[in-house]
PDB file of N, CA and C in Angstrom:
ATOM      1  N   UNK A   1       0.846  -1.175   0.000  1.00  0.00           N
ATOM      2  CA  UNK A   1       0.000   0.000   0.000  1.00  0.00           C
ATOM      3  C   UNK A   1       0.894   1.242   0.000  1.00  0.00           C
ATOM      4  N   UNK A   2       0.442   2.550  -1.230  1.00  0.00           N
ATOM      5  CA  UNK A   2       1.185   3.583  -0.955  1.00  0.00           C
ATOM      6  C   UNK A   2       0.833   4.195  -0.576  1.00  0.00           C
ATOM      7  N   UNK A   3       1.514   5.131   0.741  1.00  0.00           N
ATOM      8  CA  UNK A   3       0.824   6.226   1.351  1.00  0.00           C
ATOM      9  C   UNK A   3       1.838   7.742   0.912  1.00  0.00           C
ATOM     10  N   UNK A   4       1.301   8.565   1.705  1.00  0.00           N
ATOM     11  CA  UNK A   4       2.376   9.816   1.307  1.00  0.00           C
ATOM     12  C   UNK A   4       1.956  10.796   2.381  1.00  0.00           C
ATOM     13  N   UNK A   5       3.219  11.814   3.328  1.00  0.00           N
ATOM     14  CA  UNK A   5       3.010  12.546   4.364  1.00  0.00           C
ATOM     15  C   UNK A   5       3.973  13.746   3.761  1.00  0.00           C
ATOM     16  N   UNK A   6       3.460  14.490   4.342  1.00  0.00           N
ATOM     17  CA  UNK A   6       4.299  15.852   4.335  1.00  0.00           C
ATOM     18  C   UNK A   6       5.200  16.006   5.437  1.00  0.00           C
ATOM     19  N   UNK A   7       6.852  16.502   5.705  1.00  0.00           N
ATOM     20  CA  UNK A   7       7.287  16.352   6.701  1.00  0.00           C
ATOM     21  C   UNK A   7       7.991  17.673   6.319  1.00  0.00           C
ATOM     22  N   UNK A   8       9.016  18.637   7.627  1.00  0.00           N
ATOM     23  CA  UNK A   8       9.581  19.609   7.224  1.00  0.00           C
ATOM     24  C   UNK A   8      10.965  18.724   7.509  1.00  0.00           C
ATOM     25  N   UNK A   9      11.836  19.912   6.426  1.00  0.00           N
ATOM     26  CA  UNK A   9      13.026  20.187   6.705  1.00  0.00           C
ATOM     27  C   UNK A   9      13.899  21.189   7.114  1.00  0.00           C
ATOM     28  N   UNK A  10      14.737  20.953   7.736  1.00  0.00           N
ATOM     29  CA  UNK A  10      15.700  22.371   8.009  1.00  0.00           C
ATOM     30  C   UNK A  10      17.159  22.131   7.633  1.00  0.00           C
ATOM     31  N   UNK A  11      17.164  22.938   7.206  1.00  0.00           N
ATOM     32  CA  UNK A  11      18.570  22.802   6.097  1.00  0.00           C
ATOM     33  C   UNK A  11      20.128  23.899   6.729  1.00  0.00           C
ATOM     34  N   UNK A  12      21.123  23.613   7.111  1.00  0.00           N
ATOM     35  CA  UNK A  12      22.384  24.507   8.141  1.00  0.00           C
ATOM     36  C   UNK A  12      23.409  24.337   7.154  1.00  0.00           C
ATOM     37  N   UNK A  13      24.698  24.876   6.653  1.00  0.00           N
ATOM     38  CA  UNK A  13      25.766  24.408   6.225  1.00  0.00           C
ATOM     39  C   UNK A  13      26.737  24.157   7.077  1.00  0.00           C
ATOM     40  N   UNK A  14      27.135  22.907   7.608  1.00  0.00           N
ATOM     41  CA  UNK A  14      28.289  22.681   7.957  1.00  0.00           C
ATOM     42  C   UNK A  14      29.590  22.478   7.465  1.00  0.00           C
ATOM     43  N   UNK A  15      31.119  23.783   7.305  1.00  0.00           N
ATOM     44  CA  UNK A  15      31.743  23.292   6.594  1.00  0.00           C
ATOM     45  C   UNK A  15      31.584  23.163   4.942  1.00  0.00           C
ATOM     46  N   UNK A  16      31.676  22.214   4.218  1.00  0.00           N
ATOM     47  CA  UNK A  16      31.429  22.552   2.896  1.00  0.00           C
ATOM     48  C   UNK A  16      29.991  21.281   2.446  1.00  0.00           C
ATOM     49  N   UNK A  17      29.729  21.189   3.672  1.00  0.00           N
ATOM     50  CA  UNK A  17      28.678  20.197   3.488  1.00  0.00           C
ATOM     51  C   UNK A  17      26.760  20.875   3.942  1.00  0.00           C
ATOM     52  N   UNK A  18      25.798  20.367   3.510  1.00  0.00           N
ATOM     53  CA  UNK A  18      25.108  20.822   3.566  1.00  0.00           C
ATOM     54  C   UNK A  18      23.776  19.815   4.421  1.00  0.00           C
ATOM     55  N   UNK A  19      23.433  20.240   5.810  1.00  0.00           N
ATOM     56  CA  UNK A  19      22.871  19.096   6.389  1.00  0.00           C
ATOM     57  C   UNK A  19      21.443  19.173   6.432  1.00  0.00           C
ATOM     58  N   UNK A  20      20.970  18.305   6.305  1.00  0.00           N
ATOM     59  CA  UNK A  20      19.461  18.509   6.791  1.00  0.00           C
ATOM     60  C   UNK A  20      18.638  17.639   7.381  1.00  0.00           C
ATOM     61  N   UNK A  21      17.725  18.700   8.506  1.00  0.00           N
ATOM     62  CA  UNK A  21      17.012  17.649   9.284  1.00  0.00           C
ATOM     63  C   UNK A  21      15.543  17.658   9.141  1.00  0.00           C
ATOM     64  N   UNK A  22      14.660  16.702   9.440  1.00  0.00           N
ATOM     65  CA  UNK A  22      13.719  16.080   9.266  1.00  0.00           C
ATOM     66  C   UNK A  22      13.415  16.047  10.755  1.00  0.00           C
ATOM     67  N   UNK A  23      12.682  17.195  11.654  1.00  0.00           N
ATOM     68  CA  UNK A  23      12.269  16.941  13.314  1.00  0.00           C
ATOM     69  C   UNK A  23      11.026  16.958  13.503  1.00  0.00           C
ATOM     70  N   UNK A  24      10.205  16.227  12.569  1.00  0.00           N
ATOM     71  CA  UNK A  24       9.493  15.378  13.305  1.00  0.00           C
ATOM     72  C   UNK A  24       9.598  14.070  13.411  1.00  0.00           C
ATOM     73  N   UNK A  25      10.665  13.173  12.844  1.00  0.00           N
ATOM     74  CA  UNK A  25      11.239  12.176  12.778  1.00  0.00           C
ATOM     75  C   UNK A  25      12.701  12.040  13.515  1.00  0.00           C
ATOM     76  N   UNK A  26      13.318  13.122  13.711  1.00  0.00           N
ATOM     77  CA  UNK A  26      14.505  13.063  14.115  1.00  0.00           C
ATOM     78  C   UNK A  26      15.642  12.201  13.208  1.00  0.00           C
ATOM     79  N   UNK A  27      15.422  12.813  11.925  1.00  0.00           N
ATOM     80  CA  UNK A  27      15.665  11.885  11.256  1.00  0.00           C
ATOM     81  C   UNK A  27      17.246  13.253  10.325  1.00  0.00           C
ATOM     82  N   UNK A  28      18.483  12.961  10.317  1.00  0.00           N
ATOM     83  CA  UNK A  28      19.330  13.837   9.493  1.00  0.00           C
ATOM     84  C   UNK A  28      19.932  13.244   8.177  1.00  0.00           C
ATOM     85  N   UNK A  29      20.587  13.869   7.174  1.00  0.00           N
ATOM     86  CA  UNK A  29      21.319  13.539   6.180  1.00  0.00           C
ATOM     87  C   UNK A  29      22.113  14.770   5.652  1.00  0.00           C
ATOM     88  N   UNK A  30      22.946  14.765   4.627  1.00  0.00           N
ATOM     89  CA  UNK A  30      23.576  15.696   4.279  1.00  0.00           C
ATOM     90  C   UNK A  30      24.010  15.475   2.868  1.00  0.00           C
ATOM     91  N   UNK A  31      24.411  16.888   2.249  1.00  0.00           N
ATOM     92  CA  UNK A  31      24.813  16.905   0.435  1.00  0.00           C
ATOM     93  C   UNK A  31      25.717  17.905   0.727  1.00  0.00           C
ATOM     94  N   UNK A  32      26.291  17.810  -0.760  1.00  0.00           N
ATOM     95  CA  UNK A  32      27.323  18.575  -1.045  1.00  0.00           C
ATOM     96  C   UNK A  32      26.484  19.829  -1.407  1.00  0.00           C
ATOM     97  N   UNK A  33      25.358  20.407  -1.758  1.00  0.00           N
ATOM     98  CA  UNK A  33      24.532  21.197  -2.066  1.00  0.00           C
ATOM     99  C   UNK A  33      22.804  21.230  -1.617  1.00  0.00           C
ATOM    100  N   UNK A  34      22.485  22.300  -1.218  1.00  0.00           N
ATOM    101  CA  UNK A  34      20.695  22.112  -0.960  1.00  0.00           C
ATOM    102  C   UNK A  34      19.848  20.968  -1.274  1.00  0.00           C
ATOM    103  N   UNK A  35      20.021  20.758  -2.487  1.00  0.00           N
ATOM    104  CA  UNK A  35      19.172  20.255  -3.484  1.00  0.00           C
ATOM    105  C   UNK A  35      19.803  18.510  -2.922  1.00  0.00           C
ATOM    106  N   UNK A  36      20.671  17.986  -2.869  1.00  0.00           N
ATOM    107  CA  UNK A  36      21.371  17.133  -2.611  1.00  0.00           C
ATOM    108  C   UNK A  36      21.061  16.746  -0.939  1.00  0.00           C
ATOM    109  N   UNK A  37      21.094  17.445  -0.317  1.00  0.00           N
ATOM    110  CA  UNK A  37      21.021  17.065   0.999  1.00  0.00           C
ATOM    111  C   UNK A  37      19.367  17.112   1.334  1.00  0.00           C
ATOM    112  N   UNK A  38      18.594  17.907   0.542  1.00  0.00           N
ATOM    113  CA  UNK A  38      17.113  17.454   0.600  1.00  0.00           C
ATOM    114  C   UNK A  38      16.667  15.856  -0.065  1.00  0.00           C
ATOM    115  N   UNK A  39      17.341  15.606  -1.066  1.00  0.00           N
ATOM    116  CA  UNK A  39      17.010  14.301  -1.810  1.00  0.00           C
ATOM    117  C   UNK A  39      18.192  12.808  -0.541  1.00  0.00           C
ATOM    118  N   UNK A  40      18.790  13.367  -0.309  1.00  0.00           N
ATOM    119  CA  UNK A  40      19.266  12.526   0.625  1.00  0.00           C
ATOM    120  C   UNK A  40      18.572  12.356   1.866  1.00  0.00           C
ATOM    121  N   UNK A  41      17.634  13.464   2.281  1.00  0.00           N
ATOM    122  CA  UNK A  41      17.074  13.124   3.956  1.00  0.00           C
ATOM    123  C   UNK A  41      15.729  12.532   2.668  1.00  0.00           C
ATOM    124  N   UNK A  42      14.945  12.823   1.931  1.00  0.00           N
ATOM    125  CA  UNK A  42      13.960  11.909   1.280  1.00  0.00           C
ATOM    126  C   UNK A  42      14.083  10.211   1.586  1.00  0.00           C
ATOM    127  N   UNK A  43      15.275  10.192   1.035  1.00  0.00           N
ATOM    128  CA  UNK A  43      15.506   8.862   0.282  1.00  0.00           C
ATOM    129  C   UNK A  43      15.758   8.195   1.875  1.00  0.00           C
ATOM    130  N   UNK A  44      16.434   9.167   2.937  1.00  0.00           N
ATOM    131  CA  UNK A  44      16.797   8.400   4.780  1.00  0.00           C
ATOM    132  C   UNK A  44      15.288   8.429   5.083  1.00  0.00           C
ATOM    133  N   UNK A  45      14.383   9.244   4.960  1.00  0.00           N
ATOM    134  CA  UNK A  45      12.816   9.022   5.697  1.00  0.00           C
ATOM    135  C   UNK A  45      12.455   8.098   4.895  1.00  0.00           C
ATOM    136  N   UNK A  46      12.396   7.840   3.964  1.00  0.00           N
ATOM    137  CA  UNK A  46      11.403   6.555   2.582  1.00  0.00           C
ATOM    138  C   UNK A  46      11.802   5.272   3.599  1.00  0.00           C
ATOM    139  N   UNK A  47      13.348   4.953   3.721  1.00  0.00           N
ATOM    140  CA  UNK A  47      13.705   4.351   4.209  1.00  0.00           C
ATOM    141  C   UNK A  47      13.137   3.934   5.438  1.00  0.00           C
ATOM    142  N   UNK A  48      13.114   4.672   6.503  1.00  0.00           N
ATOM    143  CA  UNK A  48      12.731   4.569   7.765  1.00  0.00           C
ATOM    144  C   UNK A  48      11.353   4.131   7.477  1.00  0.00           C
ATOM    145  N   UNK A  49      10.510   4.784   6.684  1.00  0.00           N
ATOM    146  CA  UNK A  49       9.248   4.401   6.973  1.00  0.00           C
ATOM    147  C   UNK A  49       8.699   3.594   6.267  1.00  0.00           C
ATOM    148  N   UNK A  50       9.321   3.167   5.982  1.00  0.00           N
ATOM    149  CA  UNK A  50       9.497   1.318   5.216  1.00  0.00           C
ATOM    150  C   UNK A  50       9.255   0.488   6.017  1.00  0.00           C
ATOM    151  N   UNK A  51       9.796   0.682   7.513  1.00  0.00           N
ATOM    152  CA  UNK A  51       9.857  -0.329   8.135  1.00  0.00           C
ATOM    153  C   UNK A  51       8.937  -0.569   8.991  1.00  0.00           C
ATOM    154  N   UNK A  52       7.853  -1.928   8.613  1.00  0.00           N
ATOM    155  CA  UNK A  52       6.488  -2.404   8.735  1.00  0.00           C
ATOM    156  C   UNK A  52       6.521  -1.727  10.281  1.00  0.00           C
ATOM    157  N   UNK A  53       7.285  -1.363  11.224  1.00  0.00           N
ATOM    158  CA  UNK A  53       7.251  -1.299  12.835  1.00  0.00           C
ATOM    159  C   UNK A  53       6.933  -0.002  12.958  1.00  0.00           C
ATOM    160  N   UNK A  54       7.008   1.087  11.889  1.00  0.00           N
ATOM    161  CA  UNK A  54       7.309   2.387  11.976  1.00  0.00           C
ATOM    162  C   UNK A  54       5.864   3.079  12.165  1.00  0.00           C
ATOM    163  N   UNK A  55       5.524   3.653  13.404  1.00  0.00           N
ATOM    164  CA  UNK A  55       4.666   4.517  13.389  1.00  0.00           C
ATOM    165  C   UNK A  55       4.812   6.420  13.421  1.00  0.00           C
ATOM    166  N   UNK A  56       3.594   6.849  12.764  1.00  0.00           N
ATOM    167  CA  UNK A  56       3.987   8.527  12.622  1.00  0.00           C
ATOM    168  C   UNK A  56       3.228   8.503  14.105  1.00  0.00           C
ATOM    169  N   UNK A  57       3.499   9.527  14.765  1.00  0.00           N
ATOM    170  CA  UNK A  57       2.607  10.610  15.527  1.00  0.00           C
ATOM    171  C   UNK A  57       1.599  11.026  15.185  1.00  0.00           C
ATOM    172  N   UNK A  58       0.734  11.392  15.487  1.00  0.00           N
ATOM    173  CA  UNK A  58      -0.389  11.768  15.373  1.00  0.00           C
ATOM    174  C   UNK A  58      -0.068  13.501  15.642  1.00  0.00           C
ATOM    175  N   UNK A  59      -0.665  14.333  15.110  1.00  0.00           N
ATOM    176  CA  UNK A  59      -0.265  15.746  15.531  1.00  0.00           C
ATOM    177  C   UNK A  59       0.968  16.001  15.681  1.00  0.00           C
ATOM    178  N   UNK A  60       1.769  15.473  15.308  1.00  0.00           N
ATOM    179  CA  UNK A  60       3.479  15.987  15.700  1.00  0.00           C
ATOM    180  C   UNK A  60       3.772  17.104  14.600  1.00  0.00           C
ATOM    181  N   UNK A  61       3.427  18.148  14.639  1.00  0.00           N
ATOM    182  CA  UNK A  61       3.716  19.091  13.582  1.00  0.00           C
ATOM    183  C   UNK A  61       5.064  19.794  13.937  1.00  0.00           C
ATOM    184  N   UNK A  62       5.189  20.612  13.351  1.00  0.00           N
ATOM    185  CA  UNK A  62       6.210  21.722  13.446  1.00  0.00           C
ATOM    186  C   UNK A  62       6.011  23.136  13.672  1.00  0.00           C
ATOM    187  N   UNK A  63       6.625  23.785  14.290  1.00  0.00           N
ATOM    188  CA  UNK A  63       6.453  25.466  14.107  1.00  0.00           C
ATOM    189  C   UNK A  63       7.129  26.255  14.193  1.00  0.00           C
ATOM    190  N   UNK A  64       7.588  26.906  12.936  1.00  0.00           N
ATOM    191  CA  UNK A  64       8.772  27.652  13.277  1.00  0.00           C
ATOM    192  C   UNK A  64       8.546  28.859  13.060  1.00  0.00           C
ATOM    193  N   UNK A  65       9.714  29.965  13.692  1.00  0.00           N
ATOM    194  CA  UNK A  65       9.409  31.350  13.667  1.00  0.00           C
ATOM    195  C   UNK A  65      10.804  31.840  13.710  1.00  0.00           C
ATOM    196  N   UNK A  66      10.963  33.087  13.673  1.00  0.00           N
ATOM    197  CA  UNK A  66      12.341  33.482  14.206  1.00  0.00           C
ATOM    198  C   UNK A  66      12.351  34.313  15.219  1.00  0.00           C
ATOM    199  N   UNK A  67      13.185  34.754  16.036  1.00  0.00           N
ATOM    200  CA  UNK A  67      12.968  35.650  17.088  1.00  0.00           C
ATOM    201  C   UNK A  67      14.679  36.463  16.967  1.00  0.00           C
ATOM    202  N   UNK A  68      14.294  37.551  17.821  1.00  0.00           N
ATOM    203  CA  UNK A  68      15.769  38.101  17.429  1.00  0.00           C
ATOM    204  C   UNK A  68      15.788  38.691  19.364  1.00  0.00           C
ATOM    205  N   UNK A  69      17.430  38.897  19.211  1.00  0.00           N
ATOM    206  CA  UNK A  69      18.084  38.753  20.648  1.00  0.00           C
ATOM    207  C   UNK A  69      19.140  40.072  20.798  1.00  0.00           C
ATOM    208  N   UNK A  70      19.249  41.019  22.109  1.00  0.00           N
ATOM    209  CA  UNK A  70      20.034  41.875  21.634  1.00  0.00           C
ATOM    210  C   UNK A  70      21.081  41.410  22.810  1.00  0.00           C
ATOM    211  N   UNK A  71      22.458  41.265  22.539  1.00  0.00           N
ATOM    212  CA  UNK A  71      23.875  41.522  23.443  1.00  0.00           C
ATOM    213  C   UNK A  71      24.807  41.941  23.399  1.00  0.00           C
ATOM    214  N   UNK A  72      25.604  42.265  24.158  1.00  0.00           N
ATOM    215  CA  UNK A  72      26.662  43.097  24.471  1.00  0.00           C
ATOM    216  C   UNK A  72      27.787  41.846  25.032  1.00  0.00           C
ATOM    217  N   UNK A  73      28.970  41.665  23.962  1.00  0.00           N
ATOM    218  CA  UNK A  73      30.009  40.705  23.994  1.00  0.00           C
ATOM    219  C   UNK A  73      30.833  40.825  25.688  1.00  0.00           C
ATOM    220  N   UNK A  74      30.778  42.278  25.871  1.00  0.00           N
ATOM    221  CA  UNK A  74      31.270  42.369  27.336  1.00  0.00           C
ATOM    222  C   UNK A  74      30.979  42.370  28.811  1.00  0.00           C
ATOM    223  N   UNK A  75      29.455  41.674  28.344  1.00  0.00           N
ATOM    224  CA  UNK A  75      28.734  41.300  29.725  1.00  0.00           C
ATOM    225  C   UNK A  75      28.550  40.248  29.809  1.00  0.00           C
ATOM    226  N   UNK A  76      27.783  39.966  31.144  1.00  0.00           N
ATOM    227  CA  UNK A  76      27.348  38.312  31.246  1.00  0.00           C
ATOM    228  C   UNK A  76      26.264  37.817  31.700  1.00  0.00           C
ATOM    229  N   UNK A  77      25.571  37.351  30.738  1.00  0.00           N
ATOM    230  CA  UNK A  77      23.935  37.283  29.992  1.00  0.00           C
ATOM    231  C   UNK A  77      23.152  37.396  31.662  1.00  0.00           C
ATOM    232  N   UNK A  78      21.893  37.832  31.202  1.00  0.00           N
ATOM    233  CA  UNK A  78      21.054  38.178  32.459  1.00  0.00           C
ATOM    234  C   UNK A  78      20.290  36.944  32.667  1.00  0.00           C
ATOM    235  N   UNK A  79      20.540  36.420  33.970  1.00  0.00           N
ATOM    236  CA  UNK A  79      19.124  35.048  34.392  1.00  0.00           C
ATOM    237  C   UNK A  79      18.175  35.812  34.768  1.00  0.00           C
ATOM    238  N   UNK A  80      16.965  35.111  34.720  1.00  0.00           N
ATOM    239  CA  UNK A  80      15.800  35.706  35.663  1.00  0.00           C
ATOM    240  C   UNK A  80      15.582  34.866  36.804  1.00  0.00           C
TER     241      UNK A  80
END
């Protein structure tokens, strides 16, 4: 039976390599380029969820945003 899910990725360059992760699976891979390291975490999730044992989550979505932070290199960060 074929099924099909939507999952995110997040994509960092490490070095001259290009990694990407898959967190709602916890699942990583990496390319020499974007495009490469997206078809490589594909082909690591296909994989994983191949395997007859493998269940998704139910509601495990994602949400991302950005937030921004202001500091001063010569202090030392404030706890609350």
């Amino acid at each position: 039976m074929q099924y099909s899910h939507k999952f995110s990725a997040v994509i960092h360059k490490e070095g001259d390599w290009y990694v990407s992760w898959c967190p709602e699976l916890d699942i990583a891979s990496q390319g020499k380029d974007v495009e490469e390291a997206i078809a490589n975490l594909k082909e690591a999730v296909e994989l994983y969820l191949g395997d007859e044992d493998t269940v998704i989550a139910e509601g495990n979505s994602v949400f991302t945003t950005t937030f921004e932070v202001s500091y001063d290199k010569n202090s030392s960060p404030v706890s609350t």
